[in-house]
C-alpha atoms as a PDB file:
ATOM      1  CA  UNK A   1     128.553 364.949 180.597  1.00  0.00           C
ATOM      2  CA  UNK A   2     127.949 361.529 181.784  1.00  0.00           C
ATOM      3  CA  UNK A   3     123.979 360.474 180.982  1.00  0.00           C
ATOM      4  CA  UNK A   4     124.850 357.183 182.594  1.00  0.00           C
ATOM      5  CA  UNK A   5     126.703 356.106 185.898  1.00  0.00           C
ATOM      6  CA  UNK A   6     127.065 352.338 187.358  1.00  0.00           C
ATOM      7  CA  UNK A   7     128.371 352.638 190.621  1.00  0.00           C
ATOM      8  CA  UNK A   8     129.324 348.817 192.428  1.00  0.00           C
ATOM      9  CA  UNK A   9     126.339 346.904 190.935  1.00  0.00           C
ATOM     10  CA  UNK A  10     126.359 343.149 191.580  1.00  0.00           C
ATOM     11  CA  UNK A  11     124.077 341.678 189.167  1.00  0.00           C
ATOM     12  CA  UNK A  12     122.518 337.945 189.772  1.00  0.00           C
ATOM     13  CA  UNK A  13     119.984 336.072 190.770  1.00  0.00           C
ATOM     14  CA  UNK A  14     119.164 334.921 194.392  1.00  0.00           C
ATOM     15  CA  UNK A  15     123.125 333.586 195.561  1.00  0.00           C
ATOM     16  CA  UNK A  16     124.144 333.153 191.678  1.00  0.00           C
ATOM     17  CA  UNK A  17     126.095 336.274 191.200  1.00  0.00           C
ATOM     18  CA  UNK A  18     126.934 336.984 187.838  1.00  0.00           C
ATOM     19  CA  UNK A  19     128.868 340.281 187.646  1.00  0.00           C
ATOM     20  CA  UNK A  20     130.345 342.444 191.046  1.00  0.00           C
ATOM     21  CA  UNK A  21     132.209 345.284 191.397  1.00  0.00           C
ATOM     22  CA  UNK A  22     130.467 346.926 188.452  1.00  0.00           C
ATOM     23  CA  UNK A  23     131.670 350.683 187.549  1.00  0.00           C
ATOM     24  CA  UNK A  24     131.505 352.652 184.433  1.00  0.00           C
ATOM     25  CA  UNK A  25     130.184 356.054 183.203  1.00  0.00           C
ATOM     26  CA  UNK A  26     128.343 356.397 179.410  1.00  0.00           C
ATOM     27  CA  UNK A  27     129.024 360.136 177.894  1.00  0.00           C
ATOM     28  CA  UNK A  28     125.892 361.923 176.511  1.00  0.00           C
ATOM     29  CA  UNK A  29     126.177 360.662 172.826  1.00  0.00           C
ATOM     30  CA  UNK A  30     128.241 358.097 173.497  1.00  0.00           C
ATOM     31  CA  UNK A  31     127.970 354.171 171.415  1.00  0.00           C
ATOM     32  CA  UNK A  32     128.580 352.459 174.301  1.00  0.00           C
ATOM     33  CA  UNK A  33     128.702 348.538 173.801  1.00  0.00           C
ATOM     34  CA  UNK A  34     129.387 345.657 176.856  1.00  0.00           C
ATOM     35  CA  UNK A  35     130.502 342.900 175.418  1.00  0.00           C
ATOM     36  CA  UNK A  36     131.655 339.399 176.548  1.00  0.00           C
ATOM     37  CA  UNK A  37     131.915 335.657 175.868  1.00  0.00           C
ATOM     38  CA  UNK A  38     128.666 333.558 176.886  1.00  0.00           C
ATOM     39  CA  UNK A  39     127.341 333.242 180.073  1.00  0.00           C
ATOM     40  CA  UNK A  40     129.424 336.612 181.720  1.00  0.00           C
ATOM     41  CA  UNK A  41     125.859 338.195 182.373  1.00  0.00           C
ATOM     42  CA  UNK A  42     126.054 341.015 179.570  1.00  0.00           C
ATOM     43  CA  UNK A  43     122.178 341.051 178.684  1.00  0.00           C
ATOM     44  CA  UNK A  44     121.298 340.443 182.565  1.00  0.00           C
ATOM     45  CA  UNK A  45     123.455 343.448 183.193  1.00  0.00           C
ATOM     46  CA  UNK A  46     121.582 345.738 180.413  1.00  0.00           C
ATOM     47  CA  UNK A  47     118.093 344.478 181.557  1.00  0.00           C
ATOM     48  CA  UNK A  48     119.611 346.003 185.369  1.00  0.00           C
ATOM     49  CA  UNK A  49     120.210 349.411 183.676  1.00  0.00           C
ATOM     50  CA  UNK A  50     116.572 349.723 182.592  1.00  0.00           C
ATOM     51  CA  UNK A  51     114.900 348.302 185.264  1.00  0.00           C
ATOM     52  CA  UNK A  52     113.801 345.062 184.165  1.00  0.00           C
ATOM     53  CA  UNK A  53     115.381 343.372 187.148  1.00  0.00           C
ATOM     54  CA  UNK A  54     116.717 344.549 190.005  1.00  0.00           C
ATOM     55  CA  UNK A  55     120.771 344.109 190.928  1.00  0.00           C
ATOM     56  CA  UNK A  56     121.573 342.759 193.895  1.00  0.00           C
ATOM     57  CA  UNK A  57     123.752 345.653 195.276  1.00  0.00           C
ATOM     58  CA  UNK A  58     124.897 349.498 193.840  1.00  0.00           C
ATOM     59  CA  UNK A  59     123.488 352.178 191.918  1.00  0.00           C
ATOM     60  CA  UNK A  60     122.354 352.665 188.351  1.00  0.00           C
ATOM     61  CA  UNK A  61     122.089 356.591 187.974  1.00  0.00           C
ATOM     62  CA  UNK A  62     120.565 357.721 184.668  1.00  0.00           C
ATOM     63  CA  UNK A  63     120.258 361.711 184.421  1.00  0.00           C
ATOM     64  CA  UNK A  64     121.292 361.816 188.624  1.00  0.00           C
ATOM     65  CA  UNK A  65     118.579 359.531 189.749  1.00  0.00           C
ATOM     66  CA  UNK A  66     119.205 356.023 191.163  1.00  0.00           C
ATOM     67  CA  UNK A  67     116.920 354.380 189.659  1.00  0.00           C
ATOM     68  CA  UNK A  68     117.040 351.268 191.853  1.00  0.00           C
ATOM     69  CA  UNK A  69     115.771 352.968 194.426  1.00  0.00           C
ATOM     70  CA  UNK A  70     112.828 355.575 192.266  1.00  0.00           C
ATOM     71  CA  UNK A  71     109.425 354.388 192.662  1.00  0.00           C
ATOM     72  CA  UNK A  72     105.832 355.912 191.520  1.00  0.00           C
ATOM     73  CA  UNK A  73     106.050 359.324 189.603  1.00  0.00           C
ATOM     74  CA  UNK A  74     109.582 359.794 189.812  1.00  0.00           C
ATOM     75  CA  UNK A  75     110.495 356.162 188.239  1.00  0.00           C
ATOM     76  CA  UNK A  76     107.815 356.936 185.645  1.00  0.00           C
ATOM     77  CA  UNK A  77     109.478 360.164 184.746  1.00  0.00           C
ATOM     78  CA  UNK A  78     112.828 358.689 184.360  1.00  0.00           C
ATOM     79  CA  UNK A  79     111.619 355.834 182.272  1.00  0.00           C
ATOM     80  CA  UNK A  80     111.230 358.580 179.746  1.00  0.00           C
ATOM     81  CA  UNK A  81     114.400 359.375 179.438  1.00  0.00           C
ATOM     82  CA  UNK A  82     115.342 356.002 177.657  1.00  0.00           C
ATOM     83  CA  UNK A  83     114.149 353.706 175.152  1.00  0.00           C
ATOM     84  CA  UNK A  84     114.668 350.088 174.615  1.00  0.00           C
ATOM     85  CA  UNK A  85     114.925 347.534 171.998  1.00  0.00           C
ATOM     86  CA  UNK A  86     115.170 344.007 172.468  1.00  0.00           C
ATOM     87  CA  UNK A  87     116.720 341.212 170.847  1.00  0.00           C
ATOM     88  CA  UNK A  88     113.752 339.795 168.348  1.00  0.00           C
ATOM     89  CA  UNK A  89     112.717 343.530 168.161  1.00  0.00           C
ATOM     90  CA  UNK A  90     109.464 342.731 170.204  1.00  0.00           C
ATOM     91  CA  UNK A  91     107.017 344.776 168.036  1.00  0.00           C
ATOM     92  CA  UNK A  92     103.434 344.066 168.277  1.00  0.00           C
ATOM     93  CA  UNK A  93     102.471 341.672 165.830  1.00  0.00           C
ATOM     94  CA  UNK A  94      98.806 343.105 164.992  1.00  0.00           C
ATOM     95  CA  UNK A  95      99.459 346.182 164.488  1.00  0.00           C
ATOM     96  CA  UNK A  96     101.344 348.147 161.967  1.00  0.00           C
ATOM     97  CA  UNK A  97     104.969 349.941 161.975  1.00  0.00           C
ATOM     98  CA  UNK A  98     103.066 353.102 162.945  1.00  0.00           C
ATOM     99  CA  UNK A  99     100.508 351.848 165.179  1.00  0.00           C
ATOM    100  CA  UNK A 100     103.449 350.055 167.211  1.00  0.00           C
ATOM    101  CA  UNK A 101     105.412 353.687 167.588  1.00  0.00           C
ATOM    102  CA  UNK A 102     101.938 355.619 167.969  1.00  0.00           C
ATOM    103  CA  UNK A 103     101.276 353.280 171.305  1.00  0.00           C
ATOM    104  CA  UNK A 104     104.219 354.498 173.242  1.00  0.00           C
ATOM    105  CA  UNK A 105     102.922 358.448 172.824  1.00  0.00           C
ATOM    106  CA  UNK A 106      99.570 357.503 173.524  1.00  0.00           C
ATOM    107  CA  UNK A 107     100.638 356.043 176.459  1.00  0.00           C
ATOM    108  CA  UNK A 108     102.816 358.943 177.637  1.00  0.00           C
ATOM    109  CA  UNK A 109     101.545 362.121 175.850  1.00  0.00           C
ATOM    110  CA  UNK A 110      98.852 363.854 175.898  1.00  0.00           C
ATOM    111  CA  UNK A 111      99.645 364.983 172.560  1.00  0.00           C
ATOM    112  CA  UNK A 112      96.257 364.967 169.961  1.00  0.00           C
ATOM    113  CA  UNK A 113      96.143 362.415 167.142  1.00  0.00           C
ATOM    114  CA  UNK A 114      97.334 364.117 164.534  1.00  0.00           C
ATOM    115  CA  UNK A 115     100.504 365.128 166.161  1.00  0.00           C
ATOM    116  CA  UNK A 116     100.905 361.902 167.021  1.00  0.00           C
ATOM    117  CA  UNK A 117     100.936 360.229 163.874  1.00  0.00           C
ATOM    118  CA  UNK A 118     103.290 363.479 162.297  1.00  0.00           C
ATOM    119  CA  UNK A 119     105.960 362.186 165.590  1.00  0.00           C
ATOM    120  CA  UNK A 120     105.481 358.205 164.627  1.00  0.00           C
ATOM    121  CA  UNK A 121     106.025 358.679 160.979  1.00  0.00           C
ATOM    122  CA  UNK A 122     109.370 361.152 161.847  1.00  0.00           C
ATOM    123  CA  UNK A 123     110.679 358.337 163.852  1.00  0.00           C
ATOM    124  CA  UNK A 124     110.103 355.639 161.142  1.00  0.00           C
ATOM    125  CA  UNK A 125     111.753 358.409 158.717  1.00  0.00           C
ATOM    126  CA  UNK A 126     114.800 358.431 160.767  1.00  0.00           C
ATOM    127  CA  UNK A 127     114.943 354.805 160.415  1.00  0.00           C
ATOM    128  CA  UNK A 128     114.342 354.889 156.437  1.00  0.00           C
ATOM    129  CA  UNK A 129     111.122 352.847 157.086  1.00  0.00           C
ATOM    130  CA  UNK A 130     108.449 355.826 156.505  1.00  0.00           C
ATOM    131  CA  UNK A 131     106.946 353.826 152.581  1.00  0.00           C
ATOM    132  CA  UNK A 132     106.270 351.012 155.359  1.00  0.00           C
ATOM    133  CA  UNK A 133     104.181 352.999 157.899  1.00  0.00           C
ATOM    134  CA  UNK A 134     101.134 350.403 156.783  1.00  0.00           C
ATOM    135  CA  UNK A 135     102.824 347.261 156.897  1.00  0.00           C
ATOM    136  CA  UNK A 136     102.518 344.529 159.616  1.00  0.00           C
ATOM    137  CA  UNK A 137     105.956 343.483 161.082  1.00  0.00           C
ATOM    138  CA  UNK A 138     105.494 339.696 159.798  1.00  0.00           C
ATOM    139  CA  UNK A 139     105.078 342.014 156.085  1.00  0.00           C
ATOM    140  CA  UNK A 140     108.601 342.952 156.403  1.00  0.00           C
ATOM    141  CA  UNK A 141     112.550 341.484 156.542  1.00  0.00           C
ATOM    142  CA  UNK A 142     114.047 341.120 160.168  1.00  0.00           C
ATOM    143  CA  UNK A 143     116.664 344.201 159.563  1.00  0.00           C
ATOM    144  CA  UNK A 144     113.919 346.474 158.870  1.00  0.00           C
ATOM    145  CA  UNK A 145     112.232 344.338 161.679  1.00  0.00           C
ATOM    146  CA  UNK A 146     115.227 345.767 164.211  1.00  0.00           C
ATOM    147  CA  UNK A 147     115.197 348.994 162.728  1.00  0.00           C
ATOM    148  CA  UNK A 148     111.411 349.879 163.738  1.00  0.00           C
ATOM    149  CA  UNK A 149     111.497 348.706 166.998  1.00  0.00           C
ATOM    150  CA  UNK A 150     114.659 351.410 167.314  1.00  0.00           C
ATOM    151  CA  UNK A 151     112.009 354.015 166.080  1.00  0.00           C
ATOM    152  CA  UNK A 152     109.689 352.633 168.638  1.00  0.00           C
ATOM    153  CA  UNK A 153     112.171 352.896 171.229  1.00  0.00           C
ATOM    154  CA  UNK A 154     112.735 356.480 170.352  1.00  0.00           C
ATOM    155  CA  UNK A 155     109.300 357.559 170.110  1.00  0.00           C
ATOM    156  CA  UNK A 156     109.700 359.529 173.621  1.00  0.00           C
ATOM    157  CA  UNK A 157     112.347 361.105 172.630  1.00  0.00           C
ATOM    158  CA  UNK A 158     114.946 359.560 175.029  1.00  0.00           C
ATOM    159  CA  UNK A 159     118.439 360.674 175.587  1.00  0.00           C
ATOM    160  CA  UNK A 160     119.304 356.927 175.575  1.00  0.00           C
ATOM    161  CA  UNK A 161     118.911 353.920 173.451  1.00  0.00           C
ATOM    162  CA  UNK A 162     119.281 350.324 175.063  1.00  0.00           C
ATOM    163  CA  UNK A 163     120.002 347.657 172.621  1.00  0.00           C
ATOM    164  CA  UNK A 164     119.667 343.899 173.174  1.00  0.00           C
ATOM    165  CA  UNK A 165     121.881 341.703 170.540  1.00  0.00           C
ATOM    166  CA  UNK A 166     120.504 344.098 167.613  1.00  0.00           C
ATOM    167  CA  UNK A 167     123.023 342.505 164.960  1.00  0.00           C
ATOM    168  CA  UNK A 168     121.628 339.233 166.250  1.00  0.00           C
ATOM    169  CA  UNK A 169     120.351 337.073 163.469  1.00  0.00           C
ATOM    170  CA  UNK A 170     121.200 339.193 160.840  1.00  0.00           C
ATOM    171  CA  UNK A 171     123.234 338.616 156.887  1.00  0.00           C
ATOM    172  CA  UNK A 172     126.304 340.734 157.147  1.00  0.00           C
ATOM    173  CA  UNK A 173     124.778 343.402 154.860  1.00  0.00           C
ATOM    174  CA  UNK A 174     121.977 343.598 156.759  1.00  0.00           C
ATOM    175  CA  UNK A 175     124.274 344.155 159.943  1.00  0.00           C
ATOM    176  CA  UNK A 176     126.194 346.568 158.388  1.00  0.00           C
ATOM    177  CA  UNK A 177     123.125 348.682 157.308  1.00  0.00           C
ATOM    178  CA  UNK A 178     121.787 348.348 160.968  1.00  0.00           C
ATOM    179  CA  UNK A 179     125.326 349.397 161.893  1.00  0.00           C
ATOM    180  CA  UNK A 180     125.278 352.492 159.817  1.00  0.00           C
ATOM    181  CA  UNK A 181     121.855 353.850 161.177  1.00  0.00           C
ATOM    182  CA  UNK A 182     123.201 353.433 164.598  1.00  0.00           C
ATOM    183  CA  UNK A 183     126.140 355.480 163.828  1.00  0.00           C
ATOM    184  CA  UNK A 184     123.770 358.444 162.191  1.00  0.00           C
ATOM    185  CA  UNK A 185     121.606 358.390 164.560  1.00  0.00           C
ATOM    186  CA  UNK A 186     123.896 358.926 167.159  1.00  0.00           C
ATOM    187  CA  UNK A 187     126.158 361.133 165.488  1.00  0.00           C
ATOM    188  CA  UNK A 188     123.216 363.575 163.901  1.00  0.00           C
ATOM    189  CA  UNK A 189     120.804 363.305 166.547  1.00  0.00           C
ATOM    190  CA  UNK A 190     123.195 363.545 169.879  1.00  0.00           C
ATOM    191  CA  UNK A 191     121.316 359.949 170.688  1.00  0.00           C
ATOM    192  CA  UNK A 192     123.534 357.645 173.230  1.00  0.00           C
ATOM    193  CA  UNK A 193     123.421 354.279 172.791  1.00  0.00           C
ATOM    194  CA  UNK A 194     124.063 351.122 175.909  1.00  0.00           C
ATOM    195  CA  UNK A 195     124.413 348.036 173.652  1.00  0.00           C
ATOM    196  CA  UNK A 196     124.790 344.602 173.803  1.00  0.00           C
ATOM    197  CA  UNK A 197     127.015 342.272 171.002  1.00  0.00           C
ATOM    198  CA  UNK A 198     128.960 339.725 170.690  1.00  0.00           C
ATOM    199  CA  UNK A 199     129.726 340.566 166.796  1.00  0.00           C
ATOM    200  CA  UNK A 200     132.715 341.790 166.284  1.00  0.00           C
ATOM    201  CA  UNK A 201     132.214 343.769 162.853  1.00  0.00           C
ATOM    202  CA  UNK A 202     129.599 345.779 164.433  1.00  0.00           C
ATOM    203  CA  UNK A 203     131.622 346.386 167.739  1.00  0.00           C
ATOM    204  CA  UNK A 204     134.830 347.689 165.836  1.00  0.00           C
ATOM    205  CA  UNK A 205     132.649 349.774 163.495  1.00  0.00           C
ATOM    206  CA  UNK A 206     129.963 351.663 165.904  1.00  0.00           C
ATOM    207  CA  UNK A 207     132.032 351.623 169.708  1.00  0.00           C
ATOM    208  CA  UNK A 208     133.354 354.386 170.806  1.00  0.00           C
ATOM    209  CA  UNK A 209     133.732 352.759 174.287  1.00  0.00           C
ATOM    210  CA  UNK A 210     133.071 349.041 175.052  1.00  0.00           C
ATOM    211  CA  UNK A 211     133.689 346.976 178.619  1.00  0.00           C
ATOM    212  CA  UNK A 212     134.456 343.776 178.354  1.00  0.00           C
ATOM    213  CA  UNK A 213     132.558 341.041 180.932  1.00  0.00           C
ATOM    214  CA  UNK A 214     134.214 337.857 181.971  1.00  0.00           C
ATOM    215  CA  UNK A 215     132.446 334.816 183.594  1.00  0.00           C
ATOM    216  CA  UNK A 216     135.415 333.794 185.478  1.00  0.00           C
ATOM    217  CA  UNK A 217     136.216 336.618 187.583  1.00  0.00           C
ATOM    218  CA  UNK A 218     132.354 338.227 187.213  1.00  0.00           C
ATOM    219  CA  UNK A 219     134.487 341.264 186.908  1.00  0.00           C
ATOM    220  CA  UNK A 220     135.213 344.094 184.095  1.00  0.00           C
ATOM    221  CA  UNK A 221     138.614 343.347 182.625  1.00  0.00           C
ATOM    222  CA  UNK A 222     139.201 345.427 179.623  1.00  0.00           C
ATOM    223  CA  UNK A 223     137.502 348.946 178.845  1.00  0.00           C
ATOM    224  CA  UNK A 224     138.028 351.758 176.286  1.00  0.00           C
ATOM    225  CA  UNK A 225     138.324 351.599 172.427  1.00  0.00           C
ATOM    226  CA  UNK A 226     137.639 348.227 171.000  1.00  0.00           C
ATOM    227  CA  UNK A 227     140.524 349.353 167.974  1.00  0.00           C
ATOM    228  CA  UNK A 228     142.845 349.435 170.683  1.00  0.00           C
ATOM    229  CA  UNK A 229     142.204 346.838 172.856  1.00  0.00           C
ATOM    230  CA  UNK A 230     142.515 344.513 170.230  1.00  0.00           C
ATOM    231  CA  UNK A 231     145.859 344.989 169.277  1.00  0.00           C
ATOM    232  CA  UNK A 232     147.142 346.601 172.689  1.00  0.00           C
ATOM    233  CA  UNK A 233     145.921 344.367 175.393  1.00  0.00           C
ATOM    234  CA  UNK A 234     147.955 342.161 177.511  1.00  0.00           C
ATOM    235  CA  UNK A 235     145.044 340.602 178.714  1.00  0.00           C
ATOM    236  CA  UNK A 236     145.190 336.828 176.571  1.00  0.00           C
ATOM    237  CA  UNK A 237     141.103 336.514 177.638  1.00  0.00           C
ATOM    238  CA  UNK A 238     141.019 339.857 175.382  1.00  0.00           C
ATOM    239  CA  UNK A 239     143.175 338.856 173.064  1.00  0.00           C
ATOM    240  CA  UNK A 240     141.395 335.638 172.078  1.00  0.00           C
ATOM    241  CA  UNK A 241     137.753 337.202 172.231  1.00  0.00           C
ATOM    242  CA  UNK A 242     139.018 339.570 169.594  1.00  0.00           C
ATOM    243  CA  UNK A 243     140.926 337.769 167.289  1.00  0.00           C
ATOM    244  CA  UNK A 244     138.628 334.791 167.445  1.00  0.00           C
ATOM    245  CA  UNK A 245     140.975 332.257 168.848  1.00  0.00           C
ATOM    246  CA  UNK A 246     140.244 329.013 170.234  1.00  0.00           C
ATOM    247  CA  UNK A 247     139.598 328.801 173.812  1.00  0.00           C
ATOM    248  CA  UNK A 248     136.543 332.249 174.187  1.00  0.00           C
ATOM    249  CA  UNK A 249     133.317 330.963 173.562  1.00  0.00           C
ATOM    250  CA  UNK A 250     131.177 333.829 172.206  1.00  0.00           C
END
């Protein structure tokens, strides 16, 4: 069951068009991850799938409704349905790990106090953050940083997780921890994830689908299993992004 459908998106700003002809479906539990070398519009393309900006042309269907085109009650009820986390993390500096996760279900719920706090310190148990419920994000490292605003993001309960560059910054154990509650969380929890990266450890050990962006053409040109691609393609543009060779700027 597809949670997720792009159908011809053109994604830009004004006359600078940085992706067309934009079409690809996400599976319900799906690690979906677009990918690309600099400038081919991958994190402008993810902010269009939220609704941060507005594409230029097509359709952006999450659960069946177009959400470029949902307004008042109905846009507010899809926004529900997904959960976002961006780059730095973005968590409210003044207030703790809980307090940050508690603000979304105030927000949304009308769910008392008490059952809020029970939901905000599940979420940061998912996460293995729950002994830092009282902390203050600048109290904590920038991995467990990234992985609270992913219990923030899922304190609604979405069916989908959009993820800005959430390697980004990160030692490569950190990464690979951040990796691994990706993985369980989409694998124990049914969660589907839409993410943006450029690293390549963390894209051949949590895709199971990727499409690849180029700035060129502003066009798709490579799509499926990132384990394949790499050592399948015919495409030299996908060749070099993967193997790191001279010539892709990531």
């Amino acid at each position: 069951m597809n949670v997720l459908e792009v159908k011809d998106l053109t994604v830009g700003y004004g006359t600078n068009i940085l992706s067309k002809n934009i079409n690809f479906q996400v599976k319900e539990g799906e690690i979906f991850v677009i990918l690309g070398g600099s400038g081919c519009g991958k994190s402008s393309l993810l902010k269009n799938l939220f609704g941060l900006y507005q594409p230029i042309t097509g359709e952006i269907l999450i659960d069946g409704v177009d959400i470029t085109k949902a307004s008042g009650e109905e846009l507010q009820e899809i926004m529900t349905h997904f959960g976002v986390m961006y780059q730095q993390g973005a968590l409210f500096g003044s207030m703790s790990l809980i307090d940050n996760i508690k603000l979304m279900m105030q927000e949304y719920c009308t769910l008392d106090d008490d059952a809020i706090s029970l939901i905000a310190r599940c979420k940061l148990d998912l996460v293995g953050l729950l002994p830092y419920e009282s902390f203050m994000p600048s109290e904590i490292s920038g991995g467990m940083q990234k992985r609270a605003a992913i219990a923030r993001a899922m304190a609604l309960d979405p069916k989908i997780l959009f993820l800005d560059e959430p390697s980004a910054g990160l030692d490569p154990v950190t990464s690979a921890e951040l990796d691994q509650t990706i993985i369980d969380l989409s694998r124990n929890l049914g969660i589907t994830f839409v993410i943006v990266t450029h690293e390549l450890a963390s894209i051949e050990a949590i895709a199971d689908h990727i499409i690849m962006l180029d700035k060129e053409s502003q066009s798709i040109i490579a799509r499926g299993d990132p384990r394949q691609l790499k050592v399948e393609s015919r495409d030299p543009r996908v060749r070099k992004f993967f193997n790191r060779e001279m010539g892709m700027s990531l």
